[in-house]
C-alpha atoms as a PDB file:
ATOM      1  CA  UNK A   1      -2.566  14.334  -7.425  1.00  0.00           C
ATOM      2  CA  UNK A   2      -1.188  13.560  -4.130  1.00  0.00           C
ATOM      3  CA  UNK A   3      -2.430  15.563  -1.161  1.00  0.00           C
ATOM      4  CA  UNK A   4      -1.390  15.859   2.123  1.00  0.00           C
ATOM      5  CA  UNK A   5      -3.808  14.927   5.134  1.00  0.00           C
ATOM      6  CA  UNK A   6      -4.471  15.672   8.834  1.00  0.00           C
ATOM      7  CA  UNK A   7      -2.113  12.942  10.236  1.00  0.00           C
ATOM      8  CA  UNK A   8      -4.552  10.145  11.309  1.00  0.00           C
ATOM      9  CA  UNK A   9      -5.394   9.364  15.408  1.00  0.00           C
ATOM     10  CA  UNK A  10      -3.616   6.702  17.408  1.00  0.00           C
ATOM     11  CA  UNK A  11      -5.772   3.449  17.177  1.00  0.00           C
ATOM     12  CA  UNK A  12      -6.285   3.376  12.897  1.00  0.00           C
ATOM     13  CA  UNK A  13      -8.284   0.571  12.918  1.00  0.00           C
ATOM     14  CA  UNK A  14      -6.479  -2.187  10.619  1.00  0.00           C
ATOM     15  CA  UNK A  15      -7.904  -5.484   9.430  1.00  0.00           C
ATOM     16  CA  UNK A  16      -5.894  -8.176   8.761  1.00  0.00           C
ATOM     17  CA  UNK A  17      -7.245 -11.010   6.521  1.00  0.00           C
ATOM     18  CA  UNK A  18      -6.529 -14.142   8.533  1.00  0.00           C
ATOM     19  CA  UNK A  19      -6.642 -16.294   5.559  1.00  0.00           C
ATOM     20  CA  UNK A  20      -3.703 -14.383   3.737  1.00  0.00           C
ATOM     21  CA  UNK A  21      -0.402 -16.661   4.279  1.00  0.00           C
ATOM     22  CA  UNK A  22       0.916 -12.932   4.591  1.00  0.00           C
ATOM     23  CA  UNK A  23      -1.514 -12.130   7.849  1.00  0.00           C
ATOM     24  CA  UNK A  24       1.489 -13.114  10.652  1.00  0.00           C
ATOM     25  CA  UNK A  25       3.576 -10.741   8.843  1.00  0.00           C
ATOM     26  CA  UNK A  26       1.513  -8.215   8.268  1.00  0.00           C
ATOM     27  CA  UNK A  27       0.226  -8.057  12.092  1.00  0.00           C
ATOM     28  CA  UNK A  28       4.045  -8.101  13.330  1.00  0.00           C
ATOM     29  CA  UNK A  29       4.258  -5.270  10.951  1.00  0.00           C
ATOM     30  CA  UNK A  30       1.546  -3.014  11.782  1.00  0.00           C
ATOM     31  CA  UNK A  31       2.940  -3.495  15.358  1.00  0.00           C
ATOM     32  CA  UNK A  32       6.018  -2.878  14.788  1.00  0.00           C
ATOM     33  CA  UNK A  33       4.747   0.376  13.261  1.00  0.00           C
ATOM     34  CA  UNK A  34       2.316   1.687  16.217  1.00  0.00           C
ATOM     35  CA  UNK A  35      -0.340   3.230  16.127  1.00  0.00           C
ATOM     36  CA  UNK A  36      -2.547   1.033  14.765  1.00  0.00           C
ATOM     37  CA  UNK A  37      -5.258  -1.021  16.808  1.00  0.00           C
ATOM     38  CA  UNK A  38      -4.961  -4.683  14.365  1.00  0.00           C
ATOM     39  CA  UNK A  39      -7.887  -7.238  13.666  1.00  0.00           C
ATOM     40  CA  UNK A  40      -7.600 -10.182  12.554  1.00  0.00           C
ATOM     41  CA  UNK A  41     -10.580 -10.786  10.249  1.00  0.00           C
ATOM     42  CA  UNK A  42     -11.707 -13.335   7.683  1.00  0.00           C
ATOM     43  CA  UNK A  43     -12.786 -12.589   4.226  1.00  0.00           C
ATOM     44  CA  UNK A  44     -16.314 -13.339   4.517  1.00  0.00           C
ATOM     45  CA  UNK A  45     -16.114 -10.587   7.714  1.00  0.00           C
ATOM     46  CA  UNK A  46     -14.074  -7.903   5.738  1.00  0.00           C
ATOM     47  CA  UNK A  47     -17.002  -5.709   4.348  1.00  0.00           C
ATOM     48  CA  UNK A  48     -18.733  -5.954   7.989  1.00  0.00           C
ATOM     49  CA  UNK A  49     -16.047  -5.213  10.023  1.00  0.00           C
ATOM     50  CA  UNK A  50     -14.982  -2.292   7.935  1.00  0.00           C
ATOM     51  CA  UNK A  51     -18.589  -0.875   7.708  1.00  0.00           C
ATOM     52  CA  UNK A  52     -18.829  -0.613  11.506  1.00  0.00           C
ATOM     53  CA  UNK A  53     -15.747   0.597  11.505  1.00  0.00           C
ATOM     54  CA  UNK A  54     -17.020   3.896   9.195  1.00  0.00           C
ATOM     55  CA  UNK A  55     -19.847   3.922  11.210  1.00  0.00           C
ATOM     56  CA  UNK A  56     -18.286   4.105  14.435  1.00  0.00           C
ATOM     57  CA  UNK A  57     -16.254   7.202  13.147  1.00  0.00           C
ATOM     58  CA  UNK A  58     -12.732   6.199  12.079  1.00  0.00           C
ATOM     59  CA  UNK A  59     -11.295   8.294   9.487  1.00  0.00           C
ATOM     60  CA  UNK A  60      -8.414   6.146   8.003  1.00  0.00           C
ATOM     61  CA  UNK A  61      -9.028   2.367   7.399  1.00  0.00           C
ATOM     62  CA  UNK A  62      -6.040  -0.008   7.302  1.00  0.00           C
ATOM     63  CA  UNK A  63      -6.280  -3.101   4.966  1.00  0.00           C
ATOM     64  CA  UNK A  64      -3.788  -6.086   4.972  1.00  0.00           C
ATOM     65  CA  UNK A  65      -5.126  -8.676   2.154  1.00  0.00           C
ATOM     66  CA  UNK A  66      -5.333  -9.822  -1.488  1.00  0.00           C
ATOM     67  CA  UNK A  67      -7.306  -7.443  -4.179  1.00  0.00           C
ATOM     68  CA  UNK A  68     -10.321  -9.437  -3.106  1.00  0.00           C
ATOM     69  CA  UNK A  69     -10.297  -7.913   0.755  1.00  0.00           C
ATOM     70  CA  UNK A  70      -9.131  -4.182  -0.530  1.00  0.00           C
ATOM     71  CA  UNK A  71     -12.335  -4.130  -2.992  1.00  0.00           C
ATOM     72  CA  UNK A  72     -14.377  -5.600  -0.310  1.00  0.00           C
ATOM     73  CA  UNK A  73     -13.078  -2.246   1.718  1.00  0.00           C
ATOM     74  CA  UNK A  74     -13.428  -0.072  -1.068  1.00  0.00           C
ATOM     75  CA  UNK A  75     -17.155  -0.951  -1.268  1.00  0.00           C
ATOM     76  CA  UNK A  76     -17.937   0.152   1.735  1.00  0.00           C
ATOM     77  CA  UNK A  77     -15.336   3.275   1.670  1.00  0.00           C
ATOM     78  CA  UNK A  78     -16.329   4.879  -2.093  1.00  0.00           C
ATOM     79  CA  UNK A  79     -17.961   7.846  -1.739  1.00  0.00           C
ATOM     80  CA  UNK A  80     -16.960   9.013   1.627  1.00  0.00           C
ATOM     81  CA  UNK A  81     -14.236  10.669   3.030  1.00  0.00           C
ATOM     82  CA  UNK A  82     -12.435   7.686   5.049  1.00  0.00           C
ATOM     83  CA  UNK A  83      -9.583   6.843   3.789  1.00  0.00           C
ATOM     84  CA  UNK A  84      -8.102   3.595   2.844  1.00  0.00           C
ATOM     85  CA  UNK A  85      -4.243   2.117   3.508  1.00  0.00           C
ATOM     86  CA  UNK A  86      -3.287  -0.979   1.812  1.00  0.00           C
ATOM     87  CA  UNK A  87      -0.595  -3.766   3.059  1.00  0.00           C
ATOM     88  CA  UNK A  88      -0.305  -5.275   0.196  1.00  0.00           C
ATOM     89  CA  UNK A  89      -0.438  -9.214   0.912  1.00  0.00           C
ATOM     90  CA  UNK A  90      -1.895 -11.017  -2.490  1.00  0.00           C
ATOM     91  CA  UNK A  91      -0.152 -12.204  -5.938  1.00  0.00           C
ATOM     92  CA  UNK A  92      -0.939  -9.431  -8.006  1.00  0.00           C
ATOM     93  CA  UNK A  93      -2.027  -6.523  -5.720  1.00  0.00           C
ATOM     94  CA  UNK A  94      -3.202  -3.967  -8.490  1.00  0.00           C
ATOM     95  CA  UNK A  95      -3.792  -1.015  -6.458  1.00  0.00           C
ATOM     96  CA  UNK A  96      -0.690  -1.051  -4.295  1.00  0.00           C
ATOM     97  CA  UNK A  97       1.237  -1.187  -7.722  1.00  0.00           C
ATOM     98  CA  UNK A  98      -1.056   1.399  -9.268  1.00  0.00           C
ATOM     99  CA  UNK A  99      -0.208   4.019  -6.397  1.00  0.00           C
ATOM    100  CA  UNK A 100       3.274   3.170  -5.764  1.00  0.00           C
ATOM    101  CA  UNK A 101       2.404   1.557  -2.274  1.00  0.00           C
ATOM    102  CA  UNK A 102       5.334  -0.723  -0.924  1.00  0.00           C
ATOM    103  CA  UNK A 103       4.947  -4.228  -1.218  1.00  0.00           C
ATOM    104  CA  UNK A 104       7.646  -4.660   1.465  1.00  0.00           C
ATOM    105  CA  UNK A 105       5.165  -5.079   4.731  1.00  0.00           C
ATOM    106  CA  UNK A 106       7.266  -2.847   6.697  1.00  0.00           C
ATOM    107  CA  UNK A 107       7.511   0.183   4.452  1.00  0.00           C
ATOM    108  CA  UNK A 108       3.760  -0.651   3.984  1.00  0.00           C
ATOM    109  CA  UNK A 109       3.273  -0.264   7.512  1.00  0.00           C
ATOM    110  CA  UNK A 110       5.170   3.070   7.518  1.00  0.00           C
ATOM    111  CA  UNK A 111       3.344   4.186   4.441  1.00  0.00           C
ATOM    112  CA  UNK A 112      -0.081   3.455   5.642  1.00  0.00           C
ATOM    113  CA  UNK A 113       0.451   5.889   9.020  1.00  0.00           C
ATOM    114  CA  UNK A 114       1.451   9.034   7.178  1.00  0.00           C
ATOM    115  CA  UNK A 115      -0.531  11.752   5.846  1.00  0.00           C
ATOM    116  CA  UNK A 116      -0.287  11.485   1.733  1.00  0.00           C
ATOM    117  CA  UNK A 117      -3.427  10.505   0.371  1.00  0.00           C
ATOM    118  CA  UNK A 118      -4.623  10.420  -3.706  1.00  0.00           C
ATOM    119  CA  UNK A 119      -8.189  10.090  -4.745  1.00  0.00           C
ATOM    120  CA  UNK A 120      -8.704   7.733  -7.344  1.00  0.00           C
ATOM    121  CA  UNK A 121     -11.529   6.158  -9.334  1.00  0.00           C
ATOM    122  CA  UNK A 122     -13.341   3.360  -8.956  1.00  0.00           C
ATOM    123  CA  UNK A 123     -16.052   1.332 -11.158  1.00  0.00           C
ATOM    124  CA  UNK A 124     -19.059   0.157 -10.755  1.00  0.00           C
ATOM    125  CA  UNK A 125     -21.702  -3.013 -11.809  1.00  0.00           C
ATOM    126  CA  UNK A 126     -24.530  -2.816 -11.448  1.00  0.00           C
ATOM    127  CA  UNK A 127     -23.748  -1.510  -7.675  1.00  0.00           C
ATOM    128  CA  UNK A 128     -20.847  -3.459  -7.235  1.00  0.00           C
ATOM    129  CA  UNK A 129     -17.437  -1.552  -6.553  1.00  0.00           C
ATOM    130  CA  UNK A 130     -14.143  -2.704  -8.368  1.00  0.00           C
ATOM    131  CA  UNK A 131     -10.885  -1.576  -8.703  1.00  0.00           C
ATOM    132  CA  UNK A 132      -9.564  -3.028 -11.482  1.00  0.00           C
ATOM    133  CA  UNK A 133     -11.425  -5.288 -13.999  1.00  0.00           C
ATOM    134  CA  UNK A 134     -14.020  -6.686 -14.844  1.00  0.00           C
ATOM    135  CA  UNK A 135     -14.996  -8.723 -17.308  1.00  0.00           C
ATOM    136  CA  UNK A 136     -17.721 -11.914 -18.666  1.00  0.00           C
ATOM    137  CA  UNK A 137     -17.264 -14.786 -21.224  1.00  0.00           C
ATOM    138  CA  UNK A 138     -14.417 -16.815 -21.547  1.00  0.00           C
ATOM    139  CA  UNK A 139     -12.395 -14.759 -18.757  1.00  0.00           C
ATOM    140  CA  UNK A 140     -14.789 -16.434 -15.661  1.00  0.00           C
ATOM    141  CA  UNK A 141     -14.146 -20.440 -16.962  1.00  0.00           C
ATOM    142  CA  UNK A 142     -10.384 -19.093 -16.618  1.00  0.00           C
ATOM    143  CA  UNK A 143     -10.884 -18.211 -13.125  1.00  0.00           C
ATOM    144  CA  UNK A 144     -13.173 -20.879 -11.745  1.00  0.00           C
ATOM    145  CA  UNK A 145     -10.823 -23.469 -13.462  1.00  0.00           C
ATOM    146  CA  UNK A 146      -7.675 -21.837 -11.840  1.00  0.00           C
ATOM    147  CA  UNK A 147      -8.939 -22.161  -8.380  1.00  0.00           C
ATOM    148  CA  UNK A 148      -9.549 -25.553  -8.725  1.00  0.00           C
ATOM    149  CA  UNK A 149      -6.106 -26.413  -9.958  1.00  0.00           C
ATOM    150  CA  UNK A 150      -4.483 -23.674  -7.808  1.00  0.00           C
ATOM    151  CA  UNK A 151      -4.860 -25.321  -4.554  1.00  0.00           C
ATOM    152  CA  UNK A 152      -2.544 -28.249  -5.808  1.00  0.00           C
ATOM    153  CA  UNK A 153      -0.073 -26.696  -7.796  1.00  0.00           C
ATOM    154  CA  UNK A 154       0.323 -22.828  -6.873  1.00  0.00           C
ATOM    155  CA  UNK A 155      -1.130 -19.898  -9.073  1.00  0.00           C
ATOM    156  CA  UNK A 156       1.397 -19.628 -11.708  1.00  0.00           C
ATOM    157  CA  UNK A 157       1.640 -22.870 -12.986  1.00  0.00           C
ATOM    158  CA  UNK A 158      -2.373 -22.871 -12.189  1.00  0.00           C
ATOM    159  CA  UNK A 159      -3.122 -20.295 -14.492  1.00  0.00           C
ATOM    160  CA  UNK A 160      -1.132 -21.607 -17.392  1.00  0.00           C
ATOM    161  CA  UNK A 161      -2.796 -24.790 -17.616  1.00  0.00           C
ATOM    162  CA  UNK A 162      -6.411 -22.881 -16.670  1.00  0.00           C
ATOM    163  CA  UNK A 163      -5.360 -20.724 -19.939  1.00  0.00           C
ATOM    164  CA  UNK A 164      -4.475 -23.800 -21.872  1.00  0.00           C
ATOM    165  CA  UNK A 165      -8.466 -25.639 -20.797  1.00  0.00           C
ATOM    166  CA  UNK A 166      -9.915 -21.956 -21.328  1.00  0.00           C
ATOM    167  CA  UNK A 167      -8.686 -22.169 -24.918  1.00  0.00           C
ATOM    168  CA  UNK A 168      -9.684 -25.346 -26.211  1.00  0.00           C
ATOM    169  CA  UNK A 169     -13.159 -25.334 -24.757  1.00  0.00           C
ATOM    170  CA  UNK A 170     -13.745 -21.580 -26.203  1.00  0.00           C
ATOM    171  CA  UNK A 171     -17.039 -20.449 -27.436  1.00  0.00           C
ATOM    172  CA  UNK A 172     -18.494 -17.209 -28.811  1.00  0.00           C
ATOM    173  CA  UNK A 173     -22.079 -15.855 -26.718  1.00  0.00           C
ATOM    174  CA  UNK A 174     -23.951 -12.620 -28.430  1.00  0.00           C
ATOM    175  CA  UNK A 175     -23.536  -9.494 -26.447  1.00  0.00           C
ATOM    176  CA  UNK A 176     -25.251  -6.212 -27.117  1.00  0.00           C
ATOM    177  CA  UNK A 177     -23.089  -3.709 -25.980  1.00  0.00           C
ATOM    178  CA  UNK A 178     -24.592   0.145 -25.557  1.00  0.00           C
ATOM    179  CA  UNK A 179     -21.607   2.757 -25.625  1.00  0.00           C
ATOM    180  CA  UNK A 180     -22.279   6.495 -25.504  1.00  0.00           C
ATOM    181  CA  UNK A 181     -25.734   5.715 -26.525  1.00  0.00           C
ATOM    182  CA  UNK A 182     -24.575   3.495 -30.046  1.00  0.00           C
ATOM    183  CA  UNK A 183     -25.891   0.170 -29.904  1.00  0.00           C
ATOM    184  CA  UNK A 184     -23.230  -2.749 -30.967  1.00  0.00           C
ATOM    185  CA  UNK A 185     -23.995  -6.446 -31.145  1.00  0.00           C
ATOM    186  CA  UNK A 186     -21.056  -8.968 -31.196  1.00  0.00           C
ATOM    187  CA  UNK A 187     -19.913 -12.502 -30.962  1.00  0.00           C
ATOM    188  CA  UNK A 188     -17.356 -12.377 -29.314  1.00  0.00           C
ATOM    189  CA  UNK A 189     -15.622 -14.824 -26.091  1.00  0.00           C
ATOM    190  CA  UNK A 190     -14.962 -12.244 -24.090  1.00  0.00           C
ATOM    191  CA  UNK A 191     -16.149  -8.596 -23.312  1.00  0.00           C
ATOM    192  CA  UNK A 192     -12.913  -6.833 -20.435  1.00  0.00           C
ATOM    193  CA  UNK A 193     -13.708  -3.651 -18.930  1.00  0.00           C
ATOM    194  CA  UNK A 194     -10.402  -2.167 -17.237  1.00  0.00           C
ATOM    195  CA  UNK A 195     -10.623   0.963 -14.535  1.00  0.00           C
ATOM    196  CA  UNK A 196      -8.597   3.544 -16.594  1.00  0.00           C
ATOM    197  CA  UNK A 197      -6.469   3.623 -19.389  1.00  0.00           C
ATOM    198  CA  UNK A 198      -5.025  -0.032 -21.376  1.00  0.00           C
ATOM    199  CA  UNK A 199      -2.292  -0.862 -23.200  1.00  0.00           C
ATOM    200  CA  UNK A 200      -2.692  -1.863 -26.707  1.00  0.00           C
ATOM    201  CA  UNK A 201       0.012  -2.903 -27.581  1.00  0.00           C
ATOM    202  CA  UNK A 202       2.387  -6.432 -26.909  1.00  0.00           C
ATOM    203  CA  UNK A 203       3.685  -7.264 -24.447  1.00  0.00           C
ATOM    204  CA  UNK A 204       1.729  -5.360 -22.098  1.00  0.00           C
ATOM    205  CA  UNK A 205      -1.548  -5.829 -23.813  1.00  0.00           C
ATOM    206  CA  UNK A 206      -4.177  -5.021 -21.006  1.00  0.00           C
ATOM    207  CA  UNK A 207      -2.222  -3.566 -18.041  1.00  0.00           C
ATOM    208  CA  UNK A 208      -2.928  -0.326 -17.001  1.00  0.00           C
ATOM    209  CA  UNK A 209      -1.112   2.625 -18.617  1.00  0.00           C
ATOM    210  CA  UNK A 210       0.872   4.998 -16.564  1.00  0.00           C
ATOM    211  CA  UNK A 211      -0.706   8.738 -16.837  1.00  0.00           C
ATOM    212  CA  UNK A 212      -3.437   7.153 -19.223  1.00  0.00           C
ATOM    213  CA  UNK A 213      -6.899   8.661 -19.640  1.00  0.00           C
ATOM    214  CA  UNK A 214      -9.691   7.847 -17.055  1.00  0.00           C
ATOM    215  CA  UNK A 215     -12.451   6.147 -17.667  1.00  0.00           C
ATOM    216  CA  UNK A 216     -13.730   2.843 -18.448  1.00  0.00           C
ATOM    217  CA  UNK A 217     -11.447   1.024 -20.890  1.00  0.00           C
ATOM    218  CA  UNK A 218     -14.009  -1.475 -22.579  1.00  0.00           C
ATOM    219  CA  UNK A 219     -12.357  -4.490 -25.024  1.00  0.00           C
ATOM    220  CA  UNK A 220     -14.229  -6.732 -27.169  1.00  0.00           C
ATOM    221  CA  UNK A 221     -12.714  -9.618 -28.968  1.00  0.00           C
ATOM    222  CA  UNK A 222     -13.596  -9.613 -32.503  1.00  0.00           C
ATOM    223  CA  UNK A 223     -13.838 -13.171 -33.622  1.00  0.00           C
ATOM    224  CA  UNK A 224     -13.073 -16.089 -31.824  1.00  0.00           C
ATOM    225  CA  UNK A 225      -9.425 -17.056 -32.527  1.00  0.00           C
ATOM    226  CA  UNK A 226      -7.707 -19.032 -29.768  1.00  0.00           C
ATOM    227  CA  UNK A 227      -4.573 -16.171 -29.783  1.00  0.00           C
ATOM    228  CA  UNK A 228      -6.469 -13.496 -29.927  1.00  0.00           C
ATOM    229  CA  UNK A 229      -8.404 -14.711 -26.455  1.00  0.00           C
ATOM    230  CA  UNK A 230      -5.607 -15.396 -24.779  1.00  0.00           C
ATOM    231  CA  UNK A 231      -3.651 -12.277 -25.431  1.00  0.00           C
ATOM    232  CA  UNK A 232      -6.106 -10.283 -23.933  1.00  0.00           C
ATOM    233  CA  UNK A 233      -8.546 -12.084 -22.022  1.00  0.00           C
ATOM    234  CA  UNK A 234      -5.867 -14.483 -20.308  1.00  0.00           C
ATOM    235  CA  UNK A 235      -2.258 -12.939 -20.453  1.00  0.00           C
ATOM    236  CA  UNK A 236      -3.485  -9.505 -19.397  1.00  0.00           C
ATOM    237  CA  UNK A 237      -4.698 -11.716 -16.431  1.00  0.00           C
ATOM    238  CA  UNK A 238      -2.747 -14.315 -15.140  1.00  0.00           C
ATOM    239  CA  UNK A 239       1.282 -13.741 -15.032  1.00  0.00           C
ATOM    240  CA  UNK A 240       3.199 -16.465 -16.633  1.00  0.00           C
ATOM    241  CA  UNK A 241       1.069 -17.080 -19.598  1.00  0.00           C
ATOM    242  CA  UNK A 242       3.071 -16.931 -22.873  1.00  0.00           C
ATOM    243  CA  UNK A 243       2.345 -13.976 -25.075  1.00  0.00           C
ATOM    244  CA  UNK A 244       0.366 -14.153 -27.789  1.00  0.00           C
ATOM    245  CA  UNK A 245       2.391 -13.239 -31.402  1.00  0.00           C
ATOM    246  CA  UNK A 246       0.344  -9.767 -32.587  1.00  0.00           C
ATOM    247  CA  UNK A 247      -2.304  -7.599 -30.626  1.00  0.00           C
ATOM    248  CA  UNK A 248      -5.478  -9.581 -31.394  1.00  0.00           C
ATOM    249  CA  UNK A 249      -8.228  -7.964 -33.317  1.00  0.00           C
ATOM    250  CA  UNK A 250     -10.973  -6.022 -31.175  1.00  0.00           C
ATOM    251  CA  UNK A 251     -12.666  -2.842 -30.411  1.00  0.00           C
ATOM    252  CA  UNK A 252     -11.843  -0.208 -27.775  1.00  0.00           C
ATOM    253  CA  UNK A 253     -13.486   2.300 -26.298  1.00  0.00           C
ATOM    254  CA  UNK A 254     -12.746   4.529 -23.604  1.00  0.00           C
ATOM    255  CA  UNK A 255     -16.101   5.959 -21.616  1.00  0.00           C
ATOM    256  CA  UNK A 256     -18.069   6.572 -18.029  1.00  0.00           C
ATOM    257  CA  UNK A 257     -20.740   4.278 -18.564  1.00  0.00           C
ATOM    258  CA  UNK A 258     -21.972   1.127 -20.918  1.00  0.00           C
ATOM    259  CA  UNK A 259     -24.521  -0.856 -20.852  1.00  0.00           C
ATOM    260  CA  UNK A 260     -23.965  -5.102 -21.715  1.00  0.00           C
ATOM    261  CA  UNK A 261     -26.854  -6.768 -22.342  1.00  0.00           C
ATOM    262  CA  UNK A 262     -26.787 -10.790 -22.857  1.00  0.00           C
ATOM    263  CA  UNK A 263     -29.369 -13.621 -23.769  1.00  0.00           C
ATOM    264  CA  UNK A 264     -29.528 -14.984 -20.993  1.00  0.00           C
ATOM    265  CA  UNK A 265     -31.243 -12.819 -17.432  1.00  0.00           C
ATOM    266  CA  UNK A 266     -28.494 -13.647 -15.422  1.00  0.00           C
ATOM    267  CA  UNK A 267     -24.786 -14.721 -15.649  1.00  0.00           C
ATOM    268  CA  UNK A 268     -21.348 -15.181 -14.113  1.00  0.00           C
ATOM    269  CA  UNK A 269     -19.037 -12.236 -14.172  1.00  0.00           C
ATOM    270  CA  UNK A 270     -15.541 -11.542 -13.050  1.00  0.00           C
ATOM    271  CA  UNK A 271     -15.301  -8.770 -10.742  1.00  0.00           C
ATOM    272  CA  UNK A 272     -11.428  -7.902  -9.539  1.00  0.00           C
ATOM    273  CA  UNK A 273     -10.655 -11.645 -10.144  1.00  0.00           C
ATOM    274  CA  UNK A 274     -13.722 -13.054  -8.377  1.00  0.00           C
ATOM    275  CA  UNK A 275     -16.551 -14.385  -9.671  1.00  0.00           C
ATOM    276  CA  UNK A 276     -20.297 -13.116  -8.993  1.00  0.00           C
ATOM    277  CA  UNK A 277     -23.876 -14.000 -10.562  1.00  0.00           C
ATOM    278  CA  UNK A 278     -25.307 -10.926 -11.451  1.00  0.00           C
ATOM    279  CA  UNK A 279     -28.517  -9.906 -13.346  1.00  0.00           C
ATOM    280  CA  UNK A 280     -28.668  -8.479 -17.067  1.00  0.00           C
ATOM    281  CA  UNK A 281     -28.592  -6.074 -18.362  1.00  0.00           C
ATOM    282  CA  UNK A 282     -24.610  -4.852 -16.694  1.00  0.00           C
ATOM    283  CA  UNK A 283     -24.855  -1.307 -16.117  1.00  0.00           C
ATOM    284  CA  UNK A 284     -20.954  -0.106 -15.909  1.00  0.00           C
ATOM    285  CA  UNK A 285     -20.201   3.253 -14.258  1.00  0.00           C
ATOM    286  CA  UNK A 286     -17.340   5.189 -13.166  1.00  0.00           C
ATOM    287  CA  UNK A 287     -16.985   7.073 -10.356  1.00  0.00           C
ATOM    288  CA  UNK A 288     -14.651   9.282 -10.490  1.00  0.00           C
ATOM    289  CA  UNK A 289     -12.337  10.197  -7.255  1.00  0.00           C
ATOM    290  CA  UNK A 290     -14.865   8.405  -5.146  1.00  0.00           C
ATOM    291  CA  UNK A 291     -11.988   6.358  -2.793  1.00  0.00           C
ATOM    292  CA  UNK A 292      -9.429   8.393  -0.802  1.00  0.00           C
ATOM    293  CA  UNK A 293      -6.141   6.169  -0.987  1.00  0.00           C
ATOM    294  CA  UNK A 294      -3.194   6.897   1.716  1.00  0.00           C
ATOM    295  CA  UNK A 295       0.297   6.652  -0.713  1.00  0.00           C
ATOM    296  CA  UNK A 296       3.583   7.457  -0.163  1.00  0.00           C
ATOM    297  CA  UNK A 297       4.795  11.114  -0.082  1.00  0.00           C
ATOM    298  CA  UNK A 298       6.418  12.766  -3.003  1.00  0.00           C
ATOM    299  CA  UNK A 299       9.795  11.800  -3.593  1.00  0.00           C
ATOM    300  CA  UNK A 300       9.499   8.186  -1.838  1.00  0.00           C
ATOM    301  CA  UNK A 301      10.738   5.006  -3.005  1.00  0.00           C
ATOM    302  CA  UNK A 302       7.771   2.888  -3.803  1.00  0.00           C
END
């Protein structure tokens, strides 16, 4: 539910990610707008800079980036009361579309220095925050073989071939998979663990469902057929990949907390579209309301 705020002080801190080919846009923006003391920041210096800004006593954090800089923020921000505005400046920017946040940089700019703000949940694995998804198997060779390719032929046409590799080089791993306290074992290529409520259905197989139940929205493939993975693991994903024909077969469950557990003691998993090595067993929590989010106000045009 939206709620208003105290309006936020003169001087919002508001990091910029420098390596966004959005950043001049979004800093001419955020000027423009006033109010709003701008930093130009790399990646690598987005969960630092925002930390010491919390620590230092702002009360409203500006982010202009990708997914990958706003979860870096939201690390640091879960759990207290700052609150978080988002210039949306990457390809698929999931929680400006999730909260109705302009994409436009202006109305961004406008949006991020009034009082609305929504509480919303984030996840958890094993201590690391994300927003959106998560996910291990097949869904991680997708993404490390799209950023190689990306760089030479843009992230579209990237991600189709990347799904097209991803496919003909798929294998099945065993995954034990603990849900409210039931033990499951599969072979499966690919376990996806959405932040709230999935679609089920084609063509929007794995995007987030308007006014869908919270919790964590866990998917496992059953099987290992070639449509099924790409359906979900790669269309849900990566825009511009041809749907599959029919909703693949799998298992859903909706929950706060599960537990993967997977032969090998550590692994590469996707986290918000990023990769990270992380130990097993993956302990998967929500928190619920744990990031404050600054929105538009009722009635506004998103």
């Amino acid at each position: 539910m939206d709620s208003p705020s105290t309006p936020p002080a003169a001087s919002v801190p508001a990091f910029v990610n420098s390596g966004a080919g959005t950043a001049p846009a979004a800093e001419e923006a955020l000027a423009q707008a006033g109010g709003f003391d701008v930093r130009p920041v790399t990646g690598k210096e987005m969960q630092d800079a925002v930390r010491q800004a919390v620590e230092g006593g702002a009360r409203r954090v500006v982010i202009a980036g990708g997914d990958g800089s706003i979860g870096c923020a939201a690390g640091v921000l879960a759990g207290t009361d700052v609150e978080l505005a988002v210039l949306p400046g990457g390809t698929l920017n999931h929680l400006a579309r999730d909260h109705g946040i302009p994409t436009d940089l202006a109305d961004a700019a406008a949006t991020a220095a009034q009082p609305t703000t929504r509480r919303a949940d984030v996840a958890e694995v094993n201590g690391r925050v994300f927003l959106n998804t998560s996910s291990v198997g097949a869904y991680v060779v997708f993404v490390r073989t799209r950023e190689q390719l990306e760089r030479r032929m843009g992230y579209r046409v990237a991600s189709f071939l990347a799904a097209i590799r991803t496919l003909w080089s798929l294998h099945r791993f065993r995954v034990d998979l603990e849900v409210e306290g039931q033990r499951r074992t599969y072979y499966t290529p690919i376990v996806f663990i959405g932040v709230g409520e999935r679609e089920l259905q084609m063509p929007l197989l794995g995007n987030r469902r308007p006014d869908g139940r919270r919790g964590l929205h866990v998917f496992v493939v059953r099987g290992r057929t070639r449509g099924a993975l790409l359906a979900l693991g790669l269309s849900a994903a990566a825009r511009g990949v041809r749907r599959a024909a029919a909703t693949p077969a799998l298992d859903a469950f909706i929950v706060d907390s599960c537990r993967i557990e997977m032969r090998r003691p550590g692994g590469n998993v996707a986290v918000d579209g990023e990769i990270v090595r992380l130990i097993s067993p993956l302990e998967y929590t929500l928190r619920r309301d744990a990031l404050t989010v600054v929105v538009p106000p009722p009635g506004a045009d998103g």
